[in-house]
PDB file of N, CA and C in Angstrom:
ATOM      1  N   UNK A   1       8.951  -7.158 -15.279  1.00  0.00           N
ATOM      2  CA  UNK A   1       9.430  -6.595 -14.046  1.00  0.00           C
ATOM      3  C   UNK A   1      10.773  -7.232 -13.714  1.00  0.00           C
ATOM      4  N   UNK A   2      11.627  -6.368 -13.573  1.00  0.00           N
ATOM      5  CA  UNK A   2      13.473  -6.680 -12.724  1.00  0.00           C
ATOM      6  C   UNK A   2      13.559  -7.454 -11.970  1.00  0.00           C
ATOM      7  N   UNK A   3      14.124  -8.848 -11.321  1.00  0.00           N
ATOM      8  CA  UNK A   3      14.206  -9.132 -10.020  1.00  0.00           C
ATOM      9  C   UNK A   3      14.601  -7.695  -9.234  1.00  0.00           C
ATOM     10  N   UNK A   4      14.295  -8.018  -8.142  1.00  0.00           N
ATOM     11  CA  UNK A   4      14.851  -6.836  -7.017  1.00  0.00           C
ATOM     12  C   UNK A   4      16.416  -7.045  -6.411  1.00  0.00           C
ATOM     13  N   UNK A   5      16.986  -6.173  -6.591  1.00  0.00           N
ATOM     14  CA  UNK A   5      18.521  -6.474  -6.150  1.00  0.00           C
ATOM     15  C   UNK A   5      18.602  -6.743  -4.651  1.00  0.00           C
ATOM     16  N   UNK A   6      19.131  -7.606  -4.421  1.00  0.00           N
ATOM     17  CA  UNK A   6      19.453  -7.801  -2.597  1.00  0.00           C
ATOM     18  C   UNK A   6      20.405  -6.978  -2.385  1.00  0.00           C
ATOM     19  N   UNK A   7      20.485  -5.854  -1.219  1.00  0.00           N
ATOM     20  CA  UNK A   7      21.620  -4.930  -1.150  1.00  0.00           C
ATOM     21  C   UNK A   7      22.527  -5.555   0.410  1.00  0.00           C
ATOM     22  N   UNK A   8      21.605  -5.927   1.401  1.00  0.00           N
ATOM     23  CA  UNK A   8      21.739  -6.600   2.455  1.00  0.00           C
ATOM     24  C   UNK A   8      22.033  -8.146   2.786  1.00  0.00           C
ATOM     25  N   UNK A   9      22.151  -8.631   3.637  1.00  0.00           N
ATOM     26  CA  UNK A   9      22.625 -10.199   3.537  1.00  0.00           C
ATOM     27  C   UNK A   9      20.910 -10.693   4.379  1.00  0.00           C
ATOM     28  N   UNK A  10      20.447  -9.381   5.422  1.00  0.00           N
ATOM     29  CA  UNK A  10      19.143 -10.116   5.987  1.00  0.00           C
ATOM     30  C   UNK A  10      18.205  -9.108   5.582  1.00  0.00           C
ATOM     31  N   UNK A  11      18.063  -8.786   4.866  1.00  0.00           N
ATOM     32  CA  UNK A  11      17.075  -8.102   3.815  1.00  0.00           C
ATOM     33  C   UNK A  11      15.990  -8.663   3.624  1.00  0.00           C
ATOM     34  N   UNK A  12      14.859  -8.165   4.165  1.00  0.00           N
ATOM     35  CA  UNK A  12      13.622  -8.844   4.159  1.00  0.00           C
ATOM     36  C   UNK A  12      12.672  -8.129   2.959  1.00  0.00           C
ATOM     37  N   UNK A  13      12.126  -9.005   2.130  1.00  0.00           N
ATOM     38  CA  UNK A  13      11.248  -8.410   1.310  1.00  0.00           C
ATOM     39  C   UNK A  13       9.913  -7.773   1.783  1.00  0.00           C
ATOM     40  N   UNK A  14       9.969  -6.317   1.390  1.00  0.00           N
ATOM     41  CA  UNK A  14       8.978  -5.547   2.012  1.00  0.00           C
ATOM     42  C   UNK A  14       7.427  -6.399   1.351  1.00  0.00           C
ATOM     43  N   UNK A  15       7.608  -6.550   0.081  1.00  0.00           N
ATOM     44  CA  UNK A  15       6.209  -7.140  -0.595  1.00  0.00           C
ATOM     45  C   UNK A  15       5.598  -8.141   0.586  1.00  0.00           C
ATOM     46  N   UNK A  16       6.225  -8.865   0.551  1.00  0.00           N
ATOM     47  CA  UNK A  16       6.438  -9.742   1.649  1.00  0.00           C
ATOM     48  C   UNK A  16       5.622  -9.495   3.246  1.00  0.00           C
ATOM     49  N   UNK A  17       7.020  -8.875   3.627  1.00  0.00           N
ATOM     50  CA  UNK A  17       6.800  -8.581   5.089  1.00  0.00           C
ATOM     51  C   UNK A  17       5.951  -8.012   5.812  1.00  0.00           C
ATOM     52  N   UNK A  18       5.133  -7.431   4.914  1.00  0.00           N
ATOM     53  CA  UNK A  18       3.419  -6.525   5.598  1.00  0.00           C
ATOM     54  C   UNK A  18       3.034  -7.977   6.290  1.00  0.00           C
ATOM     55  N   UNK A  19       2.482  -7.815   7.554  1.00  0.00           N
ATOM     56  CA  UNK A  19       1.924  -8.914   8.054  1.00  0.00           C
ATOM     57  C   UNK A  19       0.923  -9.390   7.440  1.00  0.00           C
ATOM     58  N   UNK A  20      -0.335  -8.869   6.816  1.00  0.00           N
ATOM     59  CA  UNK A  20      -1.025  -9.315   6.174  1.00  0.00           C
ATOM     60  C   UNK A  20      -0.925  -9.918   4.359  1.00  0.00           C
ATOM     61  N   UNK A  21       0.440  -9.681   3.811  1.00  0.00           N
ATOM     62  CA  UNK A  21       0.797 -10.113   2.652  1.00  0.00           C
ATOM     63  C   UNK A  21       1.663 -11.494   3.150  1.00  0.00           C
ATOM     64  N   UNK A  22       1.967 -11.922   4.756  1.00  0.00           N
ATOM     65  CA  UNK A  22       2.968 -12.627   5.002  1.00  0.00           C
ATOM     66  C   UNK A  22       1.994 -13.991   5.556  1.00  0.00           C
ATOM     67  N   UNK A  23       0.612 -13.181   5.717  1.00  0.00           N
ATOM     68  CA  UNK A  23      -0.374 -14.358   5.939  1.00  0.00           C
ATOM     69  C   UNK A  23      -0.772 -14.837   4.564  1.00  0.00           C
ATOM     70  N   UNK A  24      -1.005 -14.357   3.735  1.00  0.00           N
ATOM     71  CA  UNK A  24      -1.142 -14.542   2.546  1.00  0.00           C
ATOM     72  C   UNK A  24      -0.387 -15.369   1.605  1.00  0.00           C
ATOM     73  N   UNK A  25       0.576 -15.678   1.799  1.00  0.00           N
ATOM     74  CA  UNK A  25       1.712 -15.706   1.394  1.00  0.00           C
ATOM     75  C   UNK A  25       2.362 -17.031   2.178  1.00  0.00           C
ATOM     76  N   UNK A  26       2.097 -17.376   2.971  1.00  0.00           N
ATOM     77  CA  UNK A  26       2.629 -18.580   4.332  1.00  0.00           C
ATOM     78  C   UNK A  26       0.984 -19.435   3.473  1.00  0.00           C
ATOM     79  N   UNK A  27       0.289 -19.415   3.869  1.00  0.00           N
ATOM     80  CA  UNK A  27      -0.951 -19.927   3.112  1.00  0.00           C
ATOM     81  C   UNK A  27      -1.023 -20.466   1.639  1.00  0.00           C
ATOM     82  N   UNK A  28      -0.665 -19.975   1.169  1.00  0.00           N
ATOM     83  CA  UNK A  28      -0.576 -20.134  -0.470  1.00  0.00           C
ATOM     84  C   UNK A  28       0.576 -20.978  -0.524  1.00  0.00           C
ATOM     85  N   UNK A  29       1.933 -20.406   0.145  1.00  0.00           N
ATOM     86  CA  UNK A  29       2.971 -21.877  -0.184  1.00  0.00           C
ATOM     87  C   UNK A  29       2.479 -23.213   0.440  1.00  0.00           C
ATOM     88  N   UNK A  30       1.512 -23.315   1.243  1.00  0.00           N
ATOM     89  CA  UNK A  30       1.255 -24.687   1.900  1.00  0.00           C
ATOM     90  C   UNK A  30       0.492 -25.391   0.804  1.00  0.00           C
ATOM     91  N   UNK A  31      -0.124 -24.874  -0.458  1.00  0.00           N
ATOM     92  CA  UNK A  31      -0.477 -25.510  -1.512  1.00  0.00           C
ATOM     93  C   UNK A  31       0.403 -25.934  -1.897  1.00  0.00           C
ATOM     94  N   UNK A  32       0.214 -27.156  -2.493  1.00  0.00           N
ATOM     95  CA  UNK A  32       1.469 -27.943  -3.434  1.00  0.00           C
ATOM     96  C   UNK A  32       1.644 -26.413  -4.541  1.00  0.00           C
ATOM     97  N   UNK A  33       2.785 -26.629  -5.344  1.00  0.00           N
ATOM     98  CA  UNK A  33       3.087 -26.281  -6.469  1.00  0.00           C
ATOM     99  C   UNK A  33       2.100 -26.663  -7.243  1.00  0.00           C
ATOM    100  N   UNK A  34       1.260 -25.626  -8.127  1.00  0.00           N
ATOM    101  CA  UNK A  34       0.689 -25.415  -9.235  1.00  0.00           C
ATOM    102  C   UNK A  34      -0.413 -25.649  -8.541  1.00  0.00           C
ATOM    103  N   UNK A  35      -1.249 -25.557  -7.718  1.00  0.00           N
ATOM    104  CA  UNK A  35      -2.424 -25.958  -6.943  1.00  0.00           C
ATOM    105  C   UNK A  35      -2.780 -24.305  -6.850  1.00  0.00           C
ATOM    106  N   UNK A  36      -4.464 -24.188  -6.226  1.00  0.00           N
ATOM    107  CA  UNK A  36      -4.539 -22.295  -6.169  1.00  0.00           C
ATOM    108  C   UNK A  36      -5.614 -23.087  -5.463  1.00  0.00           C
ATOM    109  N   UNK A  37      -6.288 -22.058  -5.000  1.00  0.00           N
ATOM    110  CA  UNK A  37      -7.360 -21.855  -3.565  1.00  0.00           C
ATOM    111  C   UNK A  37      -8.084 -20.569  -4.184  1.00  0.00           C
ATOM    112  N   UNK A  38      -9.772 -20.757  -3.899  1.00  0.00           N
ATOM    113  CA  UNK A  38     -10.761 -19.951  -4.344  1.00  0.00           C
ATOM    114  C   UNK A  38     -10.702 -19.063  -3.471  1.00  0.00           C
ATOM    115  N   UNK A  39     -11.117 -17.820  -3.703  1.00  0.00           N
ATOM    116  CA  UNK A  39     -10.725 -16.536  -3.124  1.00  0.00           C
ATOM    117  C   UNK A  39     -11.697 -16.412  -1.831  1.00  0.00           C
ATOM    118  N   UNK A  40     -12.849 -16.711  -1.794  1.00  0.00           N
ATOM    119  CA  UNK A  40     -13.904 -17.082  -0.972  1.00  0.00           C
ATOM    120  C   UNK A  40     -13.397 -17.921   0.333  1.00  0.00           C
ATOM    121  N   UNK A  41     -12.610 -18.973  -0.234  1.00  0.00           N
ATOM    122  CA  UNK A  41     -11.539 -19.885   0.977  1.00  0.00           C
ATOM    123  C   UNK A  41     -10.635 -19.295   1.407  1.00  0.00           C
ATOM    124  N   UNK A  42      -9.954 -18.841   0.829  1.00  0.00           N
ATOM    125  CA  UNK A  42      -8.672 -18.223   1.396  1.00  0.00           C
ATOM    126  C   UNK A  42      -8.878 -16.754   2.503  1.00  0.00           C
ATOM    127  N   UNK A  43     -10.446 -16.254   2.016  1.00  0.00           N
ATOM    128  CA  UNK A  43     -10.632 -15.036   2.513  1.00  0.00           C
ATOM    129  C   UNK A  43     -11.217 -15.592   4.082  1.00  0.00           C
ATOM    130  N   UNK A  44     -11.870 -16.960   3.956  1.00  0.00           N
ATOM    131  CA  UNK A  44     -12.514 -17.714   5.200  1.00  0.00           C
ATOM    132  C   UNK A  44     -10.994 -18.149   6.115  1.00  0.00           C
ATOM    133  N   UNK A  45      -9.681 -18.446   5.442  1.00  0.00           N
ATOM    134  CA  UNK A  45      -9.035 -18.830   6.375  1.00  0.00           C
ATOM    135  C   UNK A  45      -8.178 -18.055   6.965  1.00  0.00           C
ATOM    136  N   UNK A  46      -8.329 -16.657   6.711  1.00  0.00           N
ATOM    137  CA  UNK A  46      -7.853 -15.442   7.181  1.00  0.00           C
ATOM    138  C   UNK A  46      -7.921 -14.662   8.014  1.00  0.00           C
ATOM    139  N   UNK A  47      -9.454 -15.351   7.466  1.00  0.00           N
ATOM    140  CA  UNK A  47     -10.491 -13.899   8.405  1.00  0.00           C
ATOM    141  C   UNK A  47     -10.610 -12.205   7.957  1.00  0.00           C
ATOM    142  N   UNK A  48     -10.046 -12.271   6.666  1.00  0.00           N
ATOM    143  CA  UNK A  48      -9.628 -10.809   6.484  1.00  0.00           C
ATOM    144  C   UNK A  48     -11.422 -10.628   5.516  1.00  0.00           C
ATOM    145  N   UNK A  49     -11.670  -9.201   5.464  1.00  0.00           N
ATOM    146  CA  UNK A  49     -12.459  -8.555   4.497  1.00  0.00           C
ATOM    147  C   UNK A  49     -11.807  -9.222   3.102  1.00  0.00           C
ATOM    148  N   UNK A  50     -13.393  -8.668   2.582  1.00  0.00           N
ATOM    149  CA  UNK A  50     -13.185  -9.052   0.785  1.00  0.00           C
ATOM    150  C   UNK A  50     -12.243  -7.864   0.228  1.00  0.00           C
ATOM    151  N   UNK A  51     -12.150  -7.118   0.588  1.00  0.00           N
ATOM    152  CA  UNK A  51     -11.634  -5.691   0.166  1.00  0.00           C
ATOM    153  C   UNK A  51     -10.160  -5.535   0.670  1.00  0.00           C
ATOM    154  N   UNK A  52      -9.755  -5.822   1.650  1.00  0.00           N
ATOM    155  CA  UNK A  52      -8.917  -5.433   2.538  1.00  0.00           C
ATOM    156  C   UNK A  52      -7.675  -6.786   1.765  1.00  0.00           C
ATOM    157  N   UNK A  53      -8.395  -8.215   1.480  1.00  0.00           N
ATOM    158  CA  UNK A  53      -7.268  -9.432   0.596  1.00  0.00           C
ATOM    159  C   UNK A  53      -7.177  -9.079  -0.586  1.00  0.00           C
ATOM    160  N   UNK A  54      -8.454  -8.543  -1.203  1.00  0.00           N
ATOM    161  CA  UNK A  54      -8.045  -7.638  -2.483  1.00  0.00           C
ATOM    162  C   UNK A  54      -6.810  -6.551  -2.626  1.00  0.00           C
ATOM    163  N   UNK A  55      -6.674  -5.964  -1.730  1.00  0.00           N
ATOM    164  CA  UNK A  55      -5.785  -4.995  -1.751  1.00  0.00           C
ATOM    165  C   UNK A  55      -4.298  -5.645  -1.831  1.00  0.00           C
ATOM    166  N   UNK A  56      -4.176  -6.500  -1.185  1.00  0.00           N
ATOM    167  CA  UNK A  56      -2.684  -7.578  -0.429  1.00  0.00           C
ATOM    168  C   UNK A  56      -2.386  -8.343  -2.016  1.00  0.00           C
ATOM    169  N   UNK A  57      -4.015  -8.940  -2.234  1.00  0.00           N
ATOM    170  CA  UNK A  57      -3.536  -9.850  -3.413  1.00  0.00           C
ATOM    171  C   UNK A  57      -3.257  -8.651  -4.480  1.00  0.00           C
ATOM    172  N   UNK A  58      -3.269  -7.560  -4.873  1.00  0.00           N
ATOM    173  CA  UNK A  58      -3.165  -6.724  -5.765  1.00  0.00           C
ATOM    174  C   UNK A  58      -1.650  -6.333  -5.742  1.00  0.00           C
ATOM    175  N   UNK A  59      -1.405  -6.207  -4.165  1.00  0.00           N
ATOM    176  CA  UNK A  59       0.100  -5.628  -4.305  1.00  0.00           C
ATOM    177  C   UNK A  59       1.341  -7.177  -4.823  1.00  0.00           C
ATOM    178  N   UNK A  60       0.827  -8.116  -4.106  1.00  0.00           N
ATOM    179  CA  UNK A  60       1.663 -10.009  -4.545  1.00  0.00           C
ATOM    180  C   UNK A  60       1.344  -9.763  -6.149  1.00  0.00           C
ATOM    181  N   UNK A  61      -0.142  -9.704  -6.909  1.00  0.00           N
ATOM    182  CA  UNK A  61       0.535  -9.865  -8.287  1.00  0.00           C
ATOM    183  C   UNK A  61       1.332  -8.826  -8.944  1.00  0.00           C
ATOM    184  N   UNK A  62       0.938  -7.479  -8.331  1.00  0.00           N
ATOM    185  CA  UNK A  62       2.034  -6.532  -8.886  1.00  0.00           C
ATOM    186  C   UNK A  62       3.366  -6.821  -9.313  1.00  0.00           C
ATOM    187  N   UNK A  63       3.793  -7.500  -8.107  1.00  0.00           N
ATOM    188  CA  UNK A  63       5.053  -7.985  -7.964  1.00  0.00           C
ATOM    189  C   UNK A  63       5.874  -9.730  -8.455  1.00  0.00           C
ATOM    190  N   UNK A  64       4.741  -9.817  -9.413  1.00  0.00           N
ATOM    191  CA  UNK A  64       4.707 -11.485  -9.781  1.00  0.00           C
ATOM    192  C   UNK A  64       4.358 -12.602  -9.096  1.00  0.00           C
ATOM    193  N   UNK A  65       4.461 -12.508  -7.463  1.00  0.00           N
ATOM    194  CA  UNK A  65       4.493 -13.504  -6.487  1.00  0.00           C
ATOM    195  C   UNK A  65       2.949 -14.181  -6.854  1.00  0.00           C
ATOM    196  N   UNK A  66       2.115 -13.550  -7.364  1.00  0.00           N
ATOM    197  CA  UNK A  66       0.606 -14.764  -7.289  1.00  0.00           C
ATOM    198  C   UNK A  66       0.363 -14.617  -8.660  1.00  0.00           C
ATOM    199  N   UNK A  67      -0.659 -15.743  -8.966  1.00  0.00           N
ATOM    200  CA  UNK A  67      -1.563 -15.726  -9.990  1.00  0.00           C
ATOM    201  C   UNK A  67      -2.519 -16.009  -9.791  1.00  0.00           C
ATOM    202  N   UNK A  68      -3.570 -15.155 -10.520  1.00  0.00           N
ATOM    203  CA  UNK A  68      -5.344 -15.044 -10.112  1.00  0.00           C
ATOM    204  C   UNK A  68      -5.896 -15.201 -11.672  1.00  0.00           C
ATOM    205  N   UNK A  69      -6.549 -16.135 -11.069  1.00  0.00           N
ATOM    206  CA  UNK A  69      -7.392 -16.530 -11.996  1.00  0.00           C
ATOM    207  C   UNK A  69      -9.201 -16.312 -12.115  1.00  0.00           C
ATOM    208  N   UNK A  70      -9.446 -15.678 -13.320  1.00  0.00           N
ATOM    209  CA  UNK A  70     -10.755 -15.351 -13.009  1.00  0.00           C
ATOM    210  C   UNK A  70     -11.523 -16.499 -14.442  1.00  0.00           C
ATOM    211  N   UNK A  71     -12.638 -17.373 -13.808  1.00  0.00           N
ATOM    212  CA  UNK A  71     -13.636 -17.838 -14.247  1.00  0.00           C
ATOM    213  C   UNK A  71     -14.594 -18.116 -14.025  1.00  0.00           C
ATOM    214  N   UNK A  72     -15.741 -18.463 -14.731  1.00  0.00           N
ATOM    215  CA  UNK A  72     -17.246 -19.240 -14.494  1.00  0.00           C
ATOM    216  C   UNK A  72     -17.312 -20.360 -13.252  1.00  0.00           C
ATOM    217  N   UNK A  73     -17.865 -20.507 -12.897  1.00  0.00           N
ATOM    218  CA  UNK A  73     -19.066 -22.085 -12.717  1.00  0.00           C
ATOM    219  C   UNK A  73     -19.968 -21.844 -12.986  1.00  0.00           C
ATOM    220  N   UNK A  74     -20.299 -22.278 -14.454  1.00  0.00           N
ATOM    221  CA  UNK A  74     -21.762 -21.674 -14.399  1.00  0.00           C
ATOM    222  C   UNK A  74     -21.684 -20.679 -14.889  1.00  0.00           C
ATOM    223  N   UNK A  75     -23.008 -19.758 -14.334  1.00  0.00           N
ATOM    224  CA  UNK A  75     -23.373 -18.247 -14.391  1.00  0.00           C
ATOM    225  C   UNK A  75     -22.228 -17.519 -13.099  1.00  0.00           C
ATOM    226  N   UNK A  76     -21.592 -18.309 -12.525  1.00  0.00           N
ATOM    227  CA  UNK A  76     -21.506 -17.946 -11.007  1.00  0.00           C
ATOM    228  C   UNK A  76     -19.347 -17.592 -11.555  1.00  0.00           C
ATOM    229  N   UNK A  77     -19.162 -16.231 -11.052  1.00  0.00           N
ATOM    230  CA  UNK A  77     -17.826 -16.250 -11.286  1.00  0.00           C
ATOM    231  C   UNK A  77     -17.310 -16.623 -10.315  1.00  0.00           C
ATOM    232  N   UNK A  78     -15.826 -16.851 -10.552  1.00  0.00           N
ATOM    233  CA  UNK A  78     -15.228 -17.512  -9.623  1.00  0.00           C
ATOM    234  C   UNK A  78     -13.843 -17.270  -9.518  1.00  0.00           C
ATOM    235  N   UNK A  79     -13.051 -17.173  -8.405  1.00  0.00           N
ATOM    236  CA  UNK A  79     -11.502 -16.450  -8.817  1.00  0.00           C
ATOM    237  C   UNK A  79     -10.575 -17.314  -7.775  1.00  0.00           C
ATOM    238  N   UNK A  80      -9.261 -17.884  -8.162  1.00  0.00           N
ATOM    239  CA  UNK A  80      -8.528 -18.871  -7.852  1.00  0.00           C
ATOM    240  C   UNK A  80      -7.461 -17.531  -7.720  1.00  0.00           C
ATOM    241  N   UNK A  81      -6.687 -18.390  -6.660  1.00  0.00           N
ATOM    242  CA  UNK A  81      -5.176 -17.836  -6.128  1.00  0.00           C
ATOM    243  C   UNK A  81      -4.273 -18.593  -5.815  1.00  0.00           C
ATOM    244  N   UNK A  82      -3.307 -18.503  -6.707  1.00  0.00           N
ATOM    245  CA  UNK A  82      -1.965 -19.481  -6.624  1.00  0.00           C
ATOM    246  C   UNK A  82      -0.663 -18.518  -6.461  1.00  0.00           C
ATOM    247  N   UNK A  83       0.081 -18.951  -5.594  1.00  0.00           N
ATOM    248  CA  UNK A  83       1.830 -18.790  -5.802  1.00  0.00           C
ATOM    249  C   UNK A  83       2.380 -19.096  -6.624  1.00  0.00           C
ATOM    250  N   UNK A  84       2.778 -17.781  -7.762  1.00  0.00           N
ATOM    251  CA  UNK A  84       3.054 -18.355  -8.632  1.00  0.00           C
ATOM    252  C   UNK A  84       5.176 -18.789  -8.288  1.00  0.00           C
ATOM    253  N   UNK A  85       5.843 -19.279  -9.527  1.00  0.00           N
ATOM    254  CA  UNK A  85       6.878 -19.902  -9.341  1.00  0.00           C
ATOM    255  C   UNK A  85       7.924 -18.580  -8.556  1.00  0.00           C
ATOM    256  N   UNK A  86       7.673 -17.177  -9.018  1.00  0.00           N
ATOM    257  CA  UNK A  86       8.524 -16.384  -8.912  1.00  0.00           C
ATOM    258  C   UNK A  86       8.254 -15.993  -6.839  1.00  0.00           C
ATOM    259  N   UNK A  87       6.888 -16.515  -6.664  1.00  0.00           N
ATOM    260  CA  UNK A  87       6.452 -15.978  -5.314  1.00  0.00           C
ATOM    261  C   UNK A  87       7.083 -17.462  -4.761  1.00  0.00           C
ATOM    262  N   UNK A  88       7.096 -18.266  -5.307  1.00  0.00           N
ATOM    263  CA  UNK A  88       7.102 -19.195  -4.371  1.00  0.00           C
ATOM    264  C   UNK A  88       8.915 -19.046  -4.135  1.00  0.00           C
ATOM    265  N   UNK A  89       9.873 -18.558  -5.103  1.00  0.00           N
ATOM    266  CA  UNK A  89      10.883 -18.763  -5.003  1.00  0.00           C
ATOM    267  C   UNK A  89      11.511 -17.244  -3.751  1.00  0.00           C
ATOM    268  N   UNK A  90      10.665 -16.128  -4.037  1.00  0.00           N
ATOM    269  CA  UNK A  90      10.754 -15.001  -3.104  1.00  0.00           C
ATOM    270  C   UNK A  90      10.022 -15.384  -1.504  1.00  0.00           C
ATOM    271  N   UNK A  91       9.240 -15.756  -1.116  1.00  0.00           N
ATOM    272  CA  UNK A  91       9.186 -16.916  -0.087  1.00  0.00           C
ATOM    273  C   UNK A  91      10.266 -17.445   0.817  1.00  0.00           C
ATOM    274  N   UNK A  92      10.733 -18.285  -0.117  1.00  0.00           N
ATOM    275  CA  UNK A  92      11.497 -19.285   0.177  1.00  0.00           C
ATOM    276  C   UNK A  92      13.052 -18.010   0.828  1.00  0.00           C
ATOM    277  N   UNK A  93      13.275 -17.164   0.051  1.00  0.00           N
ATOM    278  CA  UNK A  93      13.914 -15.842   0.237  1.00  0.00           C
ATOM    279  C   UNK A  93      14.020 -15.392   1.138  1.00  0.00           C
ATOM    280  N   UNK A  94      12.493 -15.109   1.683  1.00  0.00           N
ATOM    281  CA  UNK A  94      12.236 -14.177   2.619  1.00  0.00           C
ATOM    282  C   UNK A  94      12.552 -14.543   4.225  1.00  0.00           C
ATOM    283  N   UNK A  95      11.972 -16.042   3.883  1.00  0.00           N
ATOM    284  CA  UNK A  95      12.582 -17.386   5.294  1.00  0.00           C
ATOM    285  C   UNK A  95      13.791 -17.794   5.453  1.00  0.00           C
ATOM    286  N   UNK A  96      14.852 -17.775   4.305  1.00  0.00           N
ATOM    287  CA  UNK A  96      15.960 -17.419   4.601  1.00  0.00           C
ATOM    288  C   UNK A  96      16.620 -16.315   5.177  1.00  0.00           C
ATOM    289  N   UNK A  97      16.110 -15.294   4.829  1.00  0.00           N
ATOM    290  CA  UNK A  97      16.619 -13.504   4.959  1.00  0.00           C
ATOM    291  C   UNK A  97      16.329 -13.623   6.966  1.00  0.00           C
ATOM    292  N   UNK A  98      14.851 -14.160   7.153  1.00  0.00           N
ATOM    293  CA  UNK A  98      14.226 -14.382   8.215  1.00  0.00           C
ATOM    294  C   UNK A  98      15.445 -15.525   9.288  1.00  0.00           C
ATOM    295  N   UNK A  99      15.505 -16.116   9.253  1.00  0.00           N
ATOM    296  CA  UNK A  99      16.241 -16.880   9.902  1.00  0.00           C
ATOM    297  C   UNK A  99      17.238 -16.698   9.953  1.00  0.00           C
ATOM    298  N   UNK A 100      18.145 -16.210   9.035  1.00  0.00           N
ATOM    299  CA  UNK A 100      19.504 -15.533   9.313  1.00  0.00           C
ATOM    300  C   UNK A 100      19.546 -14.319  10.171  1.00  0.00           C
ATOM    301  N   UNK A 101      18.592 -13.533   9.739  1.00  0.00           N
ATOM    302  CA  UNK A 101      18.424 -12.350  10.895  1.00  0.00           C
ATOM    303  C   UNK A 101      18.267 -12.703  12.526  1.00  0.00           C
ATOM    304  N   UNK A 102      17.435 -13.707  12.288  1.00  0.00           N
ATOM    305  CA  UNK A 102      17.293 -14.213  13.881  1.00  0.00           C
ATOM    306  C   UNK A 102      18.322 -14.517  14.430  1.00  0.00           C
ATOM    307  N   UNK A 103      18.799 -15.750  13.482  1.00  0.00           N
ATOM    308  CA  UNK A 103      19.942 -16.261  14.268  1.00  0.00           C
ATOM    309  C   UNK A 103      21.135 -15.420  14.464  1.00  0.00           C
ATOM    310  N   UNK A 104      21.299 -14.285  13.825  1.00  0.00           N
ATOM    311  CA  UNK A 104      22.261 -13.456  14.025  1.00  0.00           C
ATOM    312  C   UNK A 104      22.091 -12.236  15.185  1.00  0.00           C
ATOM    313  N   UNK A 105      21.122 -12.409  15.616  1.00  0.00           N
ATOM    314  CA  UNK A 105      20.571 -11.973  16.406  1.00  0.00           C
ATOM    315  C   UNK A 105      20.573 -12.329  18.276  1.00  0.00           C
ATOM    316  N   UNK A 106      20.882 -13.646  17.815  1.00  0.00           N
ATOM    317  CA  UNK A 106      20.282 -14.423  19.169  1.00  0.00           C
ATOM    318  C   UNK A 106      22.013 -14.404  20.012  1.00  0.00           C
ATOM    319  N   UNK A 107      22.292 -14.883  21.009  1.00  0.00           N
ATOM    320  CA  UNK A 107      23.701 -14.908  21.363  1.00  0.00           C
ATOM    321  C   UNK A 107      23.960 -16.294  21.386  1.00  0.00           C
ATOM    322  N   UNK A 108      25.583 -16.313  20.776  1.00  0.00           N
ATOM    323  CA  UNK A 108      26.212 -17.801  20.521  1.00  0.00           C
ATOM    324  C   UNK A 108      25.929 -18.927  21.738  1.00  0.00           C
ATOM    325  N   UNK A 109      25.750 -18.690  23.037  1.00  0.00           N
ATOM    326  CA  UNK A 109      25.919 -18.828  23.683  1.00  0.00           C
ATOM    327  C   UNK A 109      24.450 -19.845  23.744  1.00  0.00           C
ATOM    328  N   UNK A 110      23.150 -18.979  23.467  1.00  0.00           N
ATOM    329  CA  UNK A 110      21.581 -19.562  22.903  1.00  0.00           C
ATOM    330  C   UNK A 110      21.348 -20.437  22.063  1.00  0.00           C
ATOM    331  N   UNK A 111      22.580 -19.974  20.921  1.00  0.00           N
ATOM    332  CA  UNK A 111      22.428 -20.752  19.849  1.00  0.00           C
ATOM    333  C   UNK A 111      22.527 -22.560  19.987  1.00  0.00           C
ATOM    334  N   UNK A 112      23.603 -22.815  20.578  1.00  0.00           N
ATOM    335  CA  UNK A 112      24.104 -24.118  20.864  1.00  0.00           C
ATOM    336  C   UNK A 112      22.889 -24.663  22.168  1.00  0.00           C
ATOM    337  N   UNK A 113      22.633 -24.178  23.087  1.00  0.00           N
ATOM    338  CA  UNK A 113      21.937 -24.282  23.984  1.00  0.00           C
ATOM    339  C   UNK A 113      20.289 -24.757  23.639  1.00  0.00           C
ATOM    340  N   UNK A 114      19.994 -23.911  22.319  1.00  0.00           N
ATOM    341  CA  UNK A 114      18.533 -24.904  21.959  1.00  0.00           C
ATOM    342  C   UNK A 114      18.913 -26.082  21.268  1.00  0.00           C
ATOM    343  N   UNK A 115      19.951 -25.779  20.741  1.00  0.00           N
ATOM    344  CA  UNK A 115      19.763 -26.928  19.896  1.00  0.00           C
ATOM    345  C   UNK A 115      20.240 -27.614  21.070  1.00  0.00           C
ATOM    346  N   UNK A 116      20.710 -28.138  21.983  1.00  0.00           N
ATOM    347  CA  UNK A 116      20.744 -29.401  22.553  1.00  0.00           C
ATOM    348  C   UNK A 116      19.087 -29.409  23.798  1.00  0.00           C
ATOM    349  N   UNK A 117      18.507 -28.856  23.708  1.00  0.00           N
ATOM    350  CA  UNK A 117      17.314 -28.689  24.271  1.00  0.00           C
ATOM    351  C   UNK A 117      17.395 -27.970  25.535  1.00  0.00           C
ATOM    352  N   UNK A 118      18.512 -27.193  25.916  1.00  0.00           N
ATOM    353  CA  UNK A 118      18.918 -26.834  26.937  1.00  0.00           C
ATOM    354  C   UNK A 118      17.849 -25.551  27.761  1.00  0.00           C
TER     355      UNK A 118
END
């Protein structure tokens, strides 16, 4: 799969930006690098259906951003979810794209004003 061309300067990645791929996705980078979370956990810290994170995690690996891993314990299967390097680096993207939009957004006038706690 192509990287995706940036055409915009605050161009937010749609993969991304579904609120529920952005919970997904904010979650998974709080794992260290190379670390993954059982699908069972991740679905508990969501709150979302089994069906409904299936769908989210289907569209992230489409797009390279995760890796799922399916194995045993046991008789008992078991399926891991990690960010992979390409998600973690589109992420990191998306919070840039994100914060520039804001701040371009906000008036100069705001800008200086939080930052001194004003």
């Amino acid at each position: 799969m192509r990287p995706r061309a940036v055409t915009a300067p605050f161009e937010l990645d749609p993969v991304i930006h579904a609120a529920a791929r952005l919970r997904v996705t904010t979650t998974l980078a709080a794992l260290a690098t190379g670390d993954r979370i059982a699908f069972p956990r991740l679905q508990a810290l969501l709150e979302m259906t089994a069906g409904n994170l299936s769908t989210h995690l289907r569209k992230l690996e489409d797009a390279g951003y995760i890796e799922i891993t399916k194995t045993h314990q046991g008789r008992i299967p078991a399926t891991y979810v990690a960010l992979s390097a390409r998600g973690r680096i589109a992420y990191q993207d998306y919070l840039v794209a994100l914060r520039s939009l804001l701040a371009a957004s906000m008036p100069a006038s705001s800008v200086g004003s939080e930052a001194s706690g004003a």
